[in-house]
PDB file of N, CA and C in Angstrom:
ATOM      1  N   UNK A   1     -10.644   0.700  33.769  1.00  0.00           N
ATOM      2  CA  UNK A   1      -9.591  -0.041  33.110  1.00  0.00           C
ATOM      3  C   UNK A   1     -10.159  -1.035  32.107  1.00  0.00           C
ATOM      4  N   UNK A   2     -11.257  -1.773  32.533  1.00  0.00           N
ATOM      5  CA  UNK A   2     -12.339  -2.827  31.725  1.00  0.00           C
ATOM      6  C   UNK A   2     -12.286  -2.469  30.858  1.00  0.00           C
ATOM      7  N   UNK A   3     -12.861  -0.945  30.872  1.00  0.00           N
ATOM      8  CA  UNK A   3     -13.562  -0.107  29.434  1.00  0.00           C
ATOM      9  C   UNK A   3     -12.286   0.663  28.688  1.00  0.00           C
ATOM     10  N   UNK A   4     -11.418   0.699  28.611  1.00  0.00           N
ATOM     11  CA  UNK A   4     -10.241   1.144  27.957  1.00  0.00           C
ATOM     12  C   UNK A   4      -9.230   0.044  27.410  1.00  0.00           C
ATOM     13  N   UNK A   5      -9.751  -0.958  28.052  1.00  0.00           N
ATOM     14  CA  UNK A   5      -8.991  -2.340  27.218  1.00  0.00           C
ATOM     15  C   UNK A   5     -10.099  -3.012  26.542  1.00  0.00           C
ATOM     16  N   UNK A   6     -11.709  -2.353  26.602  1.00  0.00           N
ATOM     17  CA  UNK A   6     -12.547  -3.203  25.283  1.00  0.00           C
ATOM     18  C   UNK A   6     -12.037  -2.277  24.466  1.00  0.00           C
ATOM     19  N   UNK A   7     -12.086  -0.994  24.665  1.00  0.00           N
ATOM     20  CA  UNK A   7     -11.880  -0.149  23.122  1.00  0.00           C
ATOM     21  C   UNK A   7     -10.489  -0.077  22.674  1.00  0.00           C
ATOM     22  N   UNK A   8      -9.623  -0.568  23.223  1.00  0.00           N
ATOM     23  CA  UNK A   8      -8.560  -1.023  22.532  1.00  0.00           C
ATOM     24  C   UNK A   8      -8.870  -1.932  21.776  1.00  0.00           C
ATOM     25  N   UNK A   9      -9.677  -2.938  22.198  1.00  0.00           N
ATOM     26  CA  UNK A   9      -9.741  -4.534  21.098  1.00  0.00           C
ATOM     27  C   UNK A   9     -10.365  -3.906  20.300  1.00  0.00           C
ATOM     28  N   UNK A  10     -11.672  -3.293  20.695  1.00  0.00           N
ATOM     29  CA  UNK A  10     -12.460  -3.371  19.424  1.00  0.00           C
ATOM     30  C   UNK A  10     -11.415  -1.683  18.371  1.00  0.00           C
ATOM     31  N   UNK A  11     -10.791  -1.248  18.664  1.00  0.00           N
ATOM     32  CA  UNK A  11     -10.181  -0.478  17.500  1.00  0.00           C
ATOM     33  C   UNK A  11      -8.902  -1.322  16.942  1.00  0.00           C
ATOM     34  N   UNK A  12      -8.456  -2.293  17.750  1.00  0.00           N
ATOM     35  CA  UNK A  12      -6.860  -2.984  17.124  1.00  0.00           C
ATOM     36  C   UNK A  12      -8.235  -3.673  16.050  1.00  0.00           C
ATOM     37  N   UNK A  13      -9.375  -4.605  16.219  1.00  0.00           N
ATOM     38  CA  UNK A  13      -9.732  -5.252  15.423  1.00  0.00           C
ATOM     39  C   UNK A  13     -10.533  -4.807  14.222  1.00  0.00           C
ATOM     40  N   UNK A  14     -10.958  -3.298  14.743  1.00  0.00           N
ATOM     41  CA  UNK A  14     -11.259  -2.337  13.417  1.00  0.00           C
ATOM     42  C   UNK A  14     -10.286  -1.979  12.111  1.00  0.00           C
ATOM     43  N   UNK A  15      -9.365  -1.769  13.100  1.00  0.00           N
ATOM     44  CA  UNK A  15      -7.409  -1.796  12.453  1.00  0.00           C
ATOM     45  C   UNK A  15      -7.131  -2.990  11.455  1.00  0.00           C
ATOM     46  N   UNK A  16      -7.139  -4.429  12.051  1.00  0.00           N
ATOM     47  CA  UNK A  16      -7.117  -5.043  11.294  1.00  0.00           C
ATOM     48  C   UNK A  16      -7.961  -5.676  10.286  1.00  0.00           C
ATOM     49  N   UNK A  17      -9.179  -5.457  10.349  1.00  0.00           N
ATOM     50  CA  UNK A  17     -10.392  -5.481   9.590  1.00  0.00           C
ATOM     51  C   UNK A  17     -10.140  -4.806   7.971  1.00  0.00           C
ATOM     52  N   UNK A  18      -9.690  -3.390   8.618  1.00  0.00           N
ATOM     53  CA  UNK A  18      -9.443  -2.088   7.057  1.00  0.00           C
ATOM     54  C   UNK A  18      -8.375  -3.271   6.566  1.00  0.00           C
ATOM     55  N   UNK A  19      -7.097  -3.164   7.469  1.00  0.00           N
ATOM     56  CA  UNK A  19      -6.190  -3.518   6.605  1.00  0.00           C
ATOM     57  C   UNK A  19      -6.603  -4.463   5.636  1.00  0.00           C
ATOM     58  N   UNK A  20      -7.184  -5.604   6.198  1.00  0.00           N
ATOM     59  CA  UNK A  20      -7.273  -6.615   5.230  1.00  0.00           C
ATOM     60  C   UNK A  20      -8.018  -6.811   4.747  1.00  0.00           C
ATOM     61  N   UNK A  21      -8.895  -5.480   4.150  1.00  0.00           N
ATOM     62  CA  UNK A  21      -9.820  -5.119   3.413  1.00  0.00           C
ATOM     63  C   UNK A  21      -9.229  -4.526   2.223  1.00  0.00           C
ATOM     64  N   UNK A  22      -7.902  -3.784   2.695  1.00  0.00           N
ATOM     65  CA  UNK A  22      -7.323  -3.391   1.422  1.00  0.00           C
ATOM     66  C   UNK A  22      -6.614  -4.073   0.694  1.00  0.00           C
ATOM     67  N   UNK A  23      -5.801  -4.364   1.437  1.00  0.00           N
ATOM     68  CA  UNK A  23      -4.946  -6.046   1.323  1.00  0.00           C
ATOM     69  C   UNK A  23      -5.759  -6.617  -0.227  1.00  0.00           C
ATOM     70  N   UNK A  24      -7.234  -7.034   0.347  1.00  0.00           N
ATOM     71  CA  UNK A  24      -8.064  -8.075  -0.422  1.00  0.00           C
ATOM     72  C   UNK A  24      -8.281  -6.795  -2.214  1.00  0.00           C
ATOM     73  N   UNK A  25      -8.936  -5.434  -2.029  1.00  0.00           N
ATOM     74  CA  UNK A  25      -9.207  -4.872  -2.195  1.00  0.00           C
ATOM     75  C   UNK A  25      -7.741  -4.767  -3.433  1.00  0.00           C
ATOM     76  N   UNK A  26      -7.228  -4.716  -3.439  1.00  0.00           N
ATOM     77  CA  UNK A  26      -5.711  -4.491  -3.599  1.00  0.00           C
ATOM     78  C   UNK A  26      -5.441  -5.510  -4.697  1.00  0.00           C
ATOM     79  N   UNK A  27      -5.358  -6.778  -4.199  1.00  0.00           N
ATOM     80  CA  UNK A  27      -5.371  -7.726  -5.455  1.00  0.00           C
ATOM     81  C   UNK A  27      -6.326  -8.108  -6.292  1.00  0.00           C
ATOM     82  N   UNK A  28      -7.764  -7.573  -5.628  1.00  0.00           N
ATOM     83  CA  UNK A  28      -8.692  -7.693  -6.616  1.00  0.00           C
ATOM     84  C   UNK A  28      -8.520  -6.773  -7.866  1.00  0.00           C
ATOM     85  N   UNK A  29      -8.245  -5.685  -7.455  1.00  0.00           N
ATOM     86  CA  UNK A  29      -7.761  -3.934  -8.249  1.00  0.00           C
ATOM     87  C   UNK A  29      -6.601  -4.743  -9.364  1.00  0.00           C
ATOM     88  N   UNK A  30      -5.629  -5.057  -8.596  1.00  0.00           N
ATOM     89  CA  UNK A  30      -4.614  -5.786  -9.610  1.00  0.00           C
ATOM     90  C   UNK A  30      -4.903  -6.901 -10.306  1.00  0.00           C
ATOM     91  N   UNK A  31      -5.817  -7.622 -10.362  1.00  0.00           N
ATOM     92  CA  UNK A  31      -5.988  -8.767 -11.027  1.00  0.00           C
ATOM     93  C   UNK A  31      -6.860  -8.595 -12.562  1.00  0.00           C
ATOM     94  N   UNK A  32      -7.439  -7.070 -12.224  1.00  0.00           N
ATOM     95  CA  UNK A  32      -8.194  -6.734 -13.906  1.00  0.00           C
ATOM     96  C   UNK A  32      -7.559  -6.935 -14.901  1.00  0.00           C
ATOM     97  N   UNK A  33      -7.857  -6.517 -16.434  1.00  0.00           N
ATOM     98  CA  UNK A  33      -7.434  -7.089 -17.004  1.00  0.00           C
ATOM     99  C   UNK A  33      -6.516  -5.744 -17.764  1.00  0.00           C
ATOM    100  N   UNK A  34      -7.378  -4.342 -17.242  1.00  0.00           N
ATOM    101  CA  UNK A  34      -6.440  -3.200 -17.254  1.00  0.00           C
ATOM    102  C   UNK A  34      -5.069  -3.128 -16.242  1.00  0.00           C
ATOM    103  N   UNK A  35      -4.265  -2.528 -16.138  1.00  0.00           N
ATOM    104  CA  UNK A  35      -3.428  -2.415 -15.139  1.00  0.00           C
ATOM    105  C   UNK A  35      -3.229  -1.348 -14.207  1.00  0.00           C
ATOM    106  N   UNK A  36      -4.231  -0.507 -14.855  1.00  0.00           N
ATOM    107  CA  UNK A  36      -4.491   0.573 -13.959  1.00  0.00           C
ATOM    108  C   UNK A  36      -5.520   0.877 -12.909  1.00  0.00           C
ATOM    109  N   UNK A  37      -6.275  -0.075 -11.920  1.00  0.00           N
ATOM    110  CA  UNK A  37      -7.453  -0.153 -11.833  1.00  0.00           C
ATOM    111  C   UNK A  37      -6.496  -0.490 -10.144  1.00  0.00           C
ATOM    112  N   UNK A  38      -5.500  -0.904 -10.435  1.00  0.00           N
ATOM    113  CA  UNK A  38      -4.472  -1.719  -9.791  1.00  0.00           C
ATOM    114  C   UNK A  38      -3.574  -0.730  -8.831  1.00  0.00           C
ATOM    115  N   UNK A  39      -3.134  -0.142  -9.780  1.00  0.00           N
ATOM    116  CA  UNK A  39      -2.395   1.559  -9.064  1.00  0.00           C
ATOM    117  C   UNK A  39      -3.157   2.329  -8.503  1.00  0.00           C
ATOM    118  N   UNK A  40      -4.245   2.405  -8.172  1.00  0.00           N
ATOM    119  CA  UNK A  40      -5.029   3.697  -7.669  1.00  0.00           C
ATOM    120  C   UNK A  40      -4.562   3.592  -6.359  1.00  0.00           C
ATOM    121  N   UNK A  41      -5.079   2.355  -5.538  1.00  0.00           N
ATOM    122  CA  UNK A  41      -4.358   2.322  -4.019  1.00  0.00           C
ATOM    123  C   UNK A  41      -3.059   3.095  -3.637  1.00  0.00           C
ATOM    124  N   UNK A  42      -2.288   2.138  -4.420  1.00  0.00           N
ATOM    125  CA  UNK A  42      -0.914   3.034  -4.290  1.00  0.00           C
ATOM    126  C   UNK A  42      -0.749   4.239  -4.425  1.00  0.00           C
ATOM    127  N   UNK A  43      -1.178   5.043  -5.398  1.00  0.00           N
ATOM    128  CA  UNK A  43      -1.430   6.426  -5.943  1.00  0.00           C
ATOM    129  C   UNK A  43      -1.882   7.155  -4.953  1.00  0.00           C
ATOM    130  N   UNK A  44      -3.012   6.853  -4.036  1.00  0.00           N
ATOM    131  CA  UNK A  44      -3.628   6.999  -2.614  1.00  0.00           C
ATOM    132  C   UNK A  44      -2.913   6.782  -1.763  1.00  0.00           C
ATOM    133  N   UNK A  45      -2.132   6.352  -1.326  1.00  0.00           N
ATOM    134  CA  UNK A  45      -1.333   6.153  -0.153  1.00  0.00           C
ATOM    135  C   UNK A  45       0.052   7.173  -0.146  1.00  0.00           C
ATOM    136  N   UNK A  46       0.592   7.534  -1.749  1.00  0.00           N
ATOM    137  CA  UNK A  46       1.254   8.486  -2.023  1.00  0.00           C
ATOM    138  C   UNK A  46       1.133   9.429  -1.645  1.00  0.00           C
ATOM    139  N   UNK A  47       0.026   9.736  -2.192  1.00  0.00           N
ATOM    140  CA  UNK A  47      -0.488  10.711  -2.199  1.00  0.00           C
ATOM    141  C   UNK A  47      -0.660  11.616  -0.473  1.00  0.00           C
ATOM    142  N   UNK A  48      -1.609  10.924   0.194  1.00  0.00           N
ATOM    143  CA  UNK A  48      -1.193  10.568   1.897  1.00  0.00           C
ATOM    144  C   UNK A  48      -0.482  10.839   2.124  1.00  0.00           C
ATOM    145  N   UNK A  49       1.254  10.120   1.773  1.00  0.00           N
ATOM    146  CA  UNK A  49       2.234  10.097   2.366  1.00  0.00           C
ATOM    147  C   UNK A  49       2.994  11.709   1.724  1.00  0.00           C
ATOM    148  N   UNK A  50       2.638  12.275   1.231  1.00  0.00           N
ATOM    149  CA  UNK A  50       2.962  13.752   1.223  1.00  0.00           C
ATOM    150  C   UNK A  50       2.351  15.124   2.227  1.00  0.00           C
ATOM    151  N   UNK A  51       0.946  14.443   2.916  1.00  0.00           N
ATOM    152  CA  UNK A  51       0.462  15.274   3.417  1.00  0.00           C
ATOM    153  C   UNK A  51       1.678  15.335   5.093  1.00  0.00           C
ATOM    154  N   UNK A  52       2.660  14.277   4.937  1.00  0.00           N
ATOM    155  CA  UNK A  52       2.903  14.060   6.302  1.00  0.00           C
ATOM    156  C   UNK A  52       4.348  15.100   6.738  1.00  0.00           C
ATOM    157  N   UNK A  53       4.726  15.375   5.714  1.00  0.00           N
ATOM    158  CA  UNK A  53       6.296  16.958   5.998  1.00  0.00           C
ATOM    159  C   UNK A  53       5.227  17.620   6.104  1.00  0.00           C
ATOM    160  N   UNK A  54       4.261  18.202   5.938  1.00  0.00           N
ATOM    161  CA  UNK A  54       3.691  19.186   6.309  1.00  0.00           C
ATOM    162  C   UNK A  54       3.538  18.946   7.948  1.00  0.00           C
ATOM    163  N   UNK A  55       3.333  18.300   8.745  1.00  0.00           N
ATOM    164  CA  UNK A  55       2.813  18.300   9.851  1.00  0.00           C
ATOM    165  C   UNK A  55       4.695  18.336  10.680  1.00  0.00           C
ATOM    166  N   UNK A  56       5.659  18.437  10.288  1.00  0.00           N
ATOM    167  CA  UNK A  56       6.684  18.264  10.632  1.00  0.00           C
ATOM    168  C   UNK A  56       7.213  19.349  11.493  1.00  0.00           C
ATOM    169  N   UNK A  57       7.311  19.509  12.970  1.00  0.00           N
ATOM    170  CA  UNK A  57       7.629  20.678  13.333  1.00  0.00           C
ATOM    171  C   UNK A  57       9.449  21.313  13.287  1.00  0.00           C
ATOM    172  N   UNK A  58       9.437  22.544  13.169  1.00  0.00           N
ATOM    173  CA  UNK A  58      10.737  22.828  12.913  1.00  0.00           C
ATOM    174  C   UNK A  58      11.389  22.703  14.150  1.00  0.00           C
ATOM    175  N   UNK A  59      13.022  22.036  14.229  1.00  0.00           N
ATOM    176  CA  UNK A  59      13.863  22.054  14.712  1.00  0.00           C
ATOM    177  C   UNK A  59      14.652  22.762  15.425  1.00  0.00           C
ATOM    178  N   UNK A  60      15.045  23.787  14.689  1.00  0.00           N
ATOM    179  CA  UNK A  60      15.951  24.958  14.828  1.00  0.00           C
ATOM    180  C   UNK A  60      17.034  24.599  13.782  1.00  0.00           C
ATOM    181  N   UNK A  61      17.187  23.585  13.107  1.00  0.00           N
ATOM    182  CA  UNK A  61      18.411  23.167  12.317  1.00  0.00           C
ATOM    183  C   UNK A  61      18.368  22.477  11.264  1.00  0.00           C
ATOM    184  N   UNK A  62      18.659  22.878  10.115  1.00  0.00           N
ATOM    185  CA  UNK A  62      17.850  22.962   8.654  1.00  0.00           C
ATOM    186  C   UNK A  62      18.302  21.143   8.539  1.00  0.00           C
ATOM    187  N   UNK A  63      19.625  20.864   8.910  1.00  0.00           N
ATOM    188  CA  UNK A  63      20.003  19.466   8.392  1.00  0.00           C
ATOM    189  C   UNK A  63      19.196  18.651   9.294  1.00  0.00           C
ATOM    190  N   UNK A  64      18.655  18.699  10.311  1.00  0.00           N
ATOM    191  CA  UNK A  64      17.410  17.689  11.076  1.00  0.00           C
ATOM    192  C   UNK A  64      16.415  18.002  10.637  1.00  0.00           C
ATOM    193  N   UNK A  65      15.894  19.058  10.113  1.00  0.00           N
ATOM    194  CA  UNK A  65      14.420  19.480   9.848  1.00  0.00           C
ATOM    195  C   UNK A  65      14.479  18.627   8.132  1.00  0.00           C
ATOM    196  N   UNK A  66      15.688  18.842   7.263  1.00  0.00           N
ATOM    197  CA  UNK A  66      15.825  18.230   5.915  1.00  0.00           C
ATOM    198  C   UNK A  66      15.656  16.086   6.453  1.00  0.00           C
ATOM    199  N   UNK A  67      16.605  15.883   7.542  1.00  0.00           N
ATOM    200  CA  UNK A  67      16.738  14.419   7.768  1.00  0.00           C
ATOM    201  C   UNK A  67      15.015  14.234   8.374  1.00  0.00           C
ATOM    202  N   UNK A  68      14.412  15.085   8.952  1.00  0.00           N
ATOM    203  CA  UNK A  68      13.263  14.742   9.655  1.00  0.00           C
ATOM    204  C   UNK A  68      12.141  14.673   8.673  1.00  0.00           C
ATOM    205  N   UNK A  69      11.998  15.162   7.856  1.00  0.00           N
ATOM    206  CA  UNK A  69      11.188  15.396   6.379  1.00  0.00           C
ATOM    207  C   UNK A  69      11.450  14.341   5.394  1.00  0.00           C
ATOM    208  N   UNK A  70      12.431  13.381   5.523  1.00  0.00           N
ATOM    209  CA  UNK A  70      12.969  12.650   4.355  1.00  0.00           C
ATOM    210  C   UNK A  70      12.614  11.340   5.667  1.00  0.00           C
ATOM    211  N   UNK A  71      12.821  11.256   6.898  1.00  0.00           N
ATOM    212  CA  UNK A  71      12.050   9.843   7.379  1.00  0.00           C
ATOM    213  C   UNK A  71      10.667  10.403   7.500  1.00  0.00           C
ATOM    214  N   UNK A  72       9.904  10.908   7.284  1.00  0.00           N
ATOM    215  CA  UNK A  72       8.529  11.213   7.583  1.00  0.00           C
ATOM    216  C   UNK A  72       8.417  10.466   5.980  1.00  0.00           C
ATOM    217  N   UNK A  73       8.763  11.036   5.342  1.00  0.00           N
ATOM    218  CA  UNK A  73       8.465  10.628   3.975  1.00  0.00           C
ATOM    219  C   UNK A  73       8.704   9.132   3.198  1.00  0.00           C
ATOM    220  N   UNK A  74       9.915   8.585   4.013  1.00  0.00           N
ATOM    221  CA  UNK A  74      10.154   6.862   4.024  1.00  0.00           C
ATOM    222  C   UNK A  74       9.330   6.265   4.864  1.00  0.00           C
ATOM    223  N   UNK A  75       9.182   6.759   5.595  1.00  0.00           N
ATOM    224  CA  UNK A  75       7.833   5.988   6.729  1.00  0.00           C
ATOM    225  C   UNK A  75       6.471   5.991   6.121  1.00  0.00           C
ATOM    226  N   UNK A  76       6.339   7.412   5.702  1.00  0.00           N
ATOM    227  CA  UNK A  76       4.935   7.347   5.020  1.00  0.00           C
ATOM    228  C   UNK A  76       4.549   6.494   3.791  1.00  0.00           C
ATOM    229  N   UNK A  77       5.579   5.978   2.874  1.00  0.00           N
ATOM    230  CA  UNK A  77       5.924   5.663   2.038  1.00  0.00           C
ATOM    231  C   UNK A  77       5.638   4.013   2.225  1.00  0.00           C
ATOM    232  N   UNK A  78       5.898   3.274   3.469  1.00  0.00           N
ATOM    233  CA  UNK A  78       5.703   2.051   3.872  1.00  0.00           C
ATOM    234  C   UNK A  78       4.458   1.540   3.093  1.00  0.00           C
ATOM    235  N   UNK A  79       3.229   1.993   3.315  1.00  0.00           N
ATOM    236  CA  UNK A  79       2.076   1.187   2.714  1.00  0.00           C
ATOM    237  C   UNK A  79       2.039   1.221   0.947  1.00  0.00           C
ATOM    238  N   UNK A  80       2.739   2.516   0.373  1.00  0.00           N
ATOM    239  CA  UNK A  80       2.780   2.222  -0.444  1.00  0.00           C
ATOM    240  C   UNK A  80       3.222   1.194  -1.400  1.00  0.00           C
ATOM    241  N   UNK A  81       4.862   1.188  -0.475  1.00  0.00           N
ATOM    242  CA  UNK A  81       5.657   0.039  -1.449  1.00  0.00           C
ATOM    243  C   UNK A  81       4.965  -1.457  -1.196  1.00  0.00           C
ATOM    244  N   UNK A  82       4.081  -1.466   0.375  1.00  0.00           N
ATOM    245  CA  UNK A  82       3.510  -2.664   0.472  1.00  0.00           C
ATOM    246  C   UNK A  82       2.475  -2.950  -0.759  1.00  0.00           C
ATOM    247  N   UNK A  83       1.644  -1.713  -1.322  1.00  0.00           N
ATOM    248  CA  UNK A  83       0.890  -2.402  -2.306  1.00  0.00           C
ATOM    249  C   UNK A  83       1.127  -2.480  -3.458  1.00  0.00           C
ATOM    250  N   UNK A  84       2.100  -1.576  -3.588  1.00  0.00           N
ATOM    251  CA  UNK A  84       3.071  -1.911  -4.911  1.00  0.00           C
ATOM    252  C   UNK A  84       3.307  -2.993  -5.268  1.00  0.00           C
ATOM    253  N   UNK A  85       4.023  -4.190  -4.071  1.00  0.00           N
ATOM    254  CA  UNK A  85       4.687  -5.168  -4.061  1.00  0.00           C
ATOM    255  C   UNK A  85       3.104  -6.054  -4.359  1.00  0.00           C
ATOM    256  N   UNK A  86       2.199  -6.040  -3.968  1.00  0.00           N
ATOM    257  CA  UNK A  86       1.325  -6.879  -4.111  1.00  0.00           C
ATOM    258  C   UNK A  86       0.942  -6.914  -5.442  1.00  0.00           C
ATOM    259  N   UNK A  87       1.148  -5.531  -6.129  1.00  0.00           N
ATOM    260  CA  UNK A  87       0.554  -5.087  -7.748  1.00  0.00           C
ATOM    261  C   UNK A  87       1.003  -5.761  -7.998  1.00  0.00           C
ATOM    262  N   UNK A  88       2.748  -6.097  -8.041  1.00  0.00           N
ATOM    263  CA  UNK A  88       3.593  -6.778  -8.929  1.00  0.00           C
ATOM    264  C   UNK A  88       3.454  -8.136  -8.998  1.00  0.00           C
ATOM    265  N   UNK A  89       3.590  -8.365  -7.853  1.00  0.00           N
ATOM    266  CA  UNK A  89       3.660 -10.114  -7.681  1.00  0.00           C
ATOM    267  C   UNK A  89       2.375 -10.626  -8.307  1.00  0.00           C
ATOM    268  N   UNK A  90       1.248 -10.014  -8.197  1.00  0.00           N
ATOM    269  CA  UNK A  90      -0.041 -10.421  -8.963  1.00  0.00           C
ATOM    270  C   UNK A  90      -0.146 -10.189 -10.440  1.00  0.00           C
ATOM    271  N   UNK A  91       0.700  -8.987 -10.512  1.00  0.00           N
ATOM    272  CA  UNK A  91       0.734  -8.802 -12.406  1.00  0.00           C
ATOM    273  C   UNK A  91       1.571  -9.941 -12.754  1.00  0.00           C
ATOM    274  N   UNK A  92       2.524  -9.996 -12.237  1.00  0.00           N
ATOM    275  CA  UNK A  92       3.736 -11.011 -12.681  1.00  0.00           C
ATOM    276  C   UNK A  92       2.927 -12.681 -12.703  1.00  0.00           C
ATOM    277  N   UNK A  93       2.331 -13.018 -11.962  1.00  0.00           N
ATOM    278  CA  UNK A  93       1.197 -14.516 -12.092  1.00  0.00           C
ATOM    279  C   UNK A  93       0.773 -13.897 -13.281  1.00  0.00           C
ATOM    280  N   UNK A  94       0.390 -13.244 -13.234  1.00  0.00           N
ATOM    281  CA  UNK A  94      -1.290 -13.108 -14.434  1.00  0.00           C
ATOM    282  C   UNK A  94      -0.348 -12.919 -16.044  1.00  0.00           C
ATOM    283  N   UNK A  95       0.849 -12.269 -15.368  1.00  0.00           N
ATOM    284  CA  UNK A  95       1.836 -12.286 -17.389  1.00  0.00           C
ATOM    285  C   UNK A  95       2.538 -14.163 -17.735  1.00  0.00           C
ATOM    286  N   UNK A  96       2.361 -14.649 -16.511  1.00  0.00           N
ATOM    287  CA  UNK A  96       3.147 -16.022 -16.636  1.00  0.00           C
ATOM    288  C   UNK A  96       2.160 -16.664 -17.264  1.00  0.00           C
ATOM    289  N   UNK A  97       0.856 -16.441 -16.211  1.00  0.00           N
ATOM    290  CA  UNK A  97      -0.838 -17.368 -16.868  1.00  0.00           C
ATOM    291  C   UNK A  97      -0.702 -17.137 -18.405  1.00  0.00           C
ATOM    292  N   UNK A  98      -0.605 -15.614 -18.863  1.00  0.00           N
ATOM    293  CA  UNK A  98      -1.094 -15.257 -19.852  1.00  0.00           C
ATOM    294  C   UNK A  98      -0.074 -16.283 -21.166  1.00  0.00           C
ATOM    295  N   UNK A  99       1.274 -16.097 -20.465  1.00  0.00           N
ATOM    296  CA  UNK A  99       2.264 -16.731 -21.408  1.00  0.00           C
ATOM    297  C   UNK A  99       1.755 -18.359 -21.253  1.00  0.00           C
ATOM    298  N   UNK A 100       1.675 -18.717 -20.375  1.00  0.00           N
ATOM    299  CA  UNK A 100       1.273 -20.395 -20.408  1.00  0.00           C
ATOM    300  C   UNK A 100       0.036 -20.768 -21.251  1.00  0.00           C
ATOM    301  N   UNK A 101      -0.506 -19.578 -21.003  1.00  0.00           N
ATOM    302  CA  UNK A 101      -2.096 -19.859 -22.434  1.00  0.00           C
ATOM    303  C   UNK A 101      -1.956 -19.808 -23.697  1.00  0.00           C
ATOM    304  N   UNK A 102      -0.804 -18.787 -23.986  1.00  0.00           N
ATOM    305  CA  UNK A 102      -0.100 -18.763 -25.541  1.00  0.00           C
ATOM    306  C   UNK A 102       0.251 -20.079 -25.731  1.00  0.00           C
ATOM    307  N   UNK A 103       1.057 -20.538 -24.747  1.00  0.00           N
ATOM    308  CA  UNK A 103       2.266 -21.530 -25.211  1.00  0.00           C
ATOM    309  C   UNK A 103       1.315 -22.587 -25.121  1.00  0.00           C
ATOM    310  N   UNK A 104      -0.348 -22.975 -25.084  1.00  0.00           N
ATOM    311  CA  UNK A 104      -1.262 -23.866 -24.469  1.00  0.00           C
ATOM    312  C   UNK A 104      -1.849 -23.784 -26.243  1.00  0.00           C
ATOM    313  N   UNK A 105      -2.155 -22.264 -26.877  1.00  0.00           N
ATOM    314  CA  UNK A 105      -2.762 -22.319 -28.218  1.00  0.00           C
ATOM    315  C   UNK A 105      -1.862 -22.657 -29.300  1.00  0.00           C
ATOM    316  N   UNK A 106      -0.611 -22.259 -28.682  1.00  0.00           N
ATOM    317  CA  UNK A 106       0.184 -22.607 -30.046  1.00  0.00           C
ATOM    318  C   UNK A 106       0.527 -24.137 -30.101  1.00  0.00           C
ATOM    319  N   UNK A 107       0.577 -25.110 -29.359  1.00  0.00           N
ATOM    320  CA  UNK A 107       0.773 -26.266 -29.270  1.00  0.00           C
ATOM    321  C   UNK A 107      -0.339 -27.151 -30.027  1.00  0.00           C
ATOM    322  N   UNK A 108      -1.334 -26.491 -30.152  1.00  0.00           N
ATOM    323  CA  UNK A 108      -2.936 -26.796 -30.702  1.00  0.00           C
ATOM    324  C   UNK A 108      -2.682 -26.523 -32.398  1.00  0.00           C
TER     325      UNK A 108
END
């Protein structure tokens, strides 16, 4: 029992380690000065999140197998919109910075 509740910790803390590796990984990507450097994560996690109707076993009944394929695909979809949301909120600082530096030269 000892040994099945260390390797739980040590994989929940492997777990949270990645995450917030990408997390970090994520706004660094978004903070370039391209904007595409930014999307790849997301693009990757998409991408992912298509491999997952494939693993979907059939039903017997096309309208659960169609509803079961479309939450596989909103679920899978979760990390994406999470780093989406991070793209944005970080592009959106960096277009405000950018406007506050205009409005900083033209005052000069």
């Amino acid at each position: 029992m000892a040994v099945l509740t260390k390797g739980m910790i040590v994989l929940l803390v492997f777990t949270l380690v990645v995450l917030a590796g990408g997390i970090f990984l994520q706004i660094f990507l978004s903070k370039r000065e391209s904007r595409w450097p930014g999307l790849v994560l997301p693009l990757l996690t998409f991408l992912w999140s298509l491999l997952g109707p494939l693993n979907v076993m059939d039903t017997g009944s096309v309208s659960r197998n169609v509803l079961l394929v479309l939450v596989t695909l909103l679920a899978g979809n979760i990390p994406t919109l999470l780093l989406l949301a991070i793209y944005w909120a970080v592009r959106e600082k960096r277009r405000v910075r950018d406007q506050i530096d205009k409005m900083k030269i033209d005052e000069l």
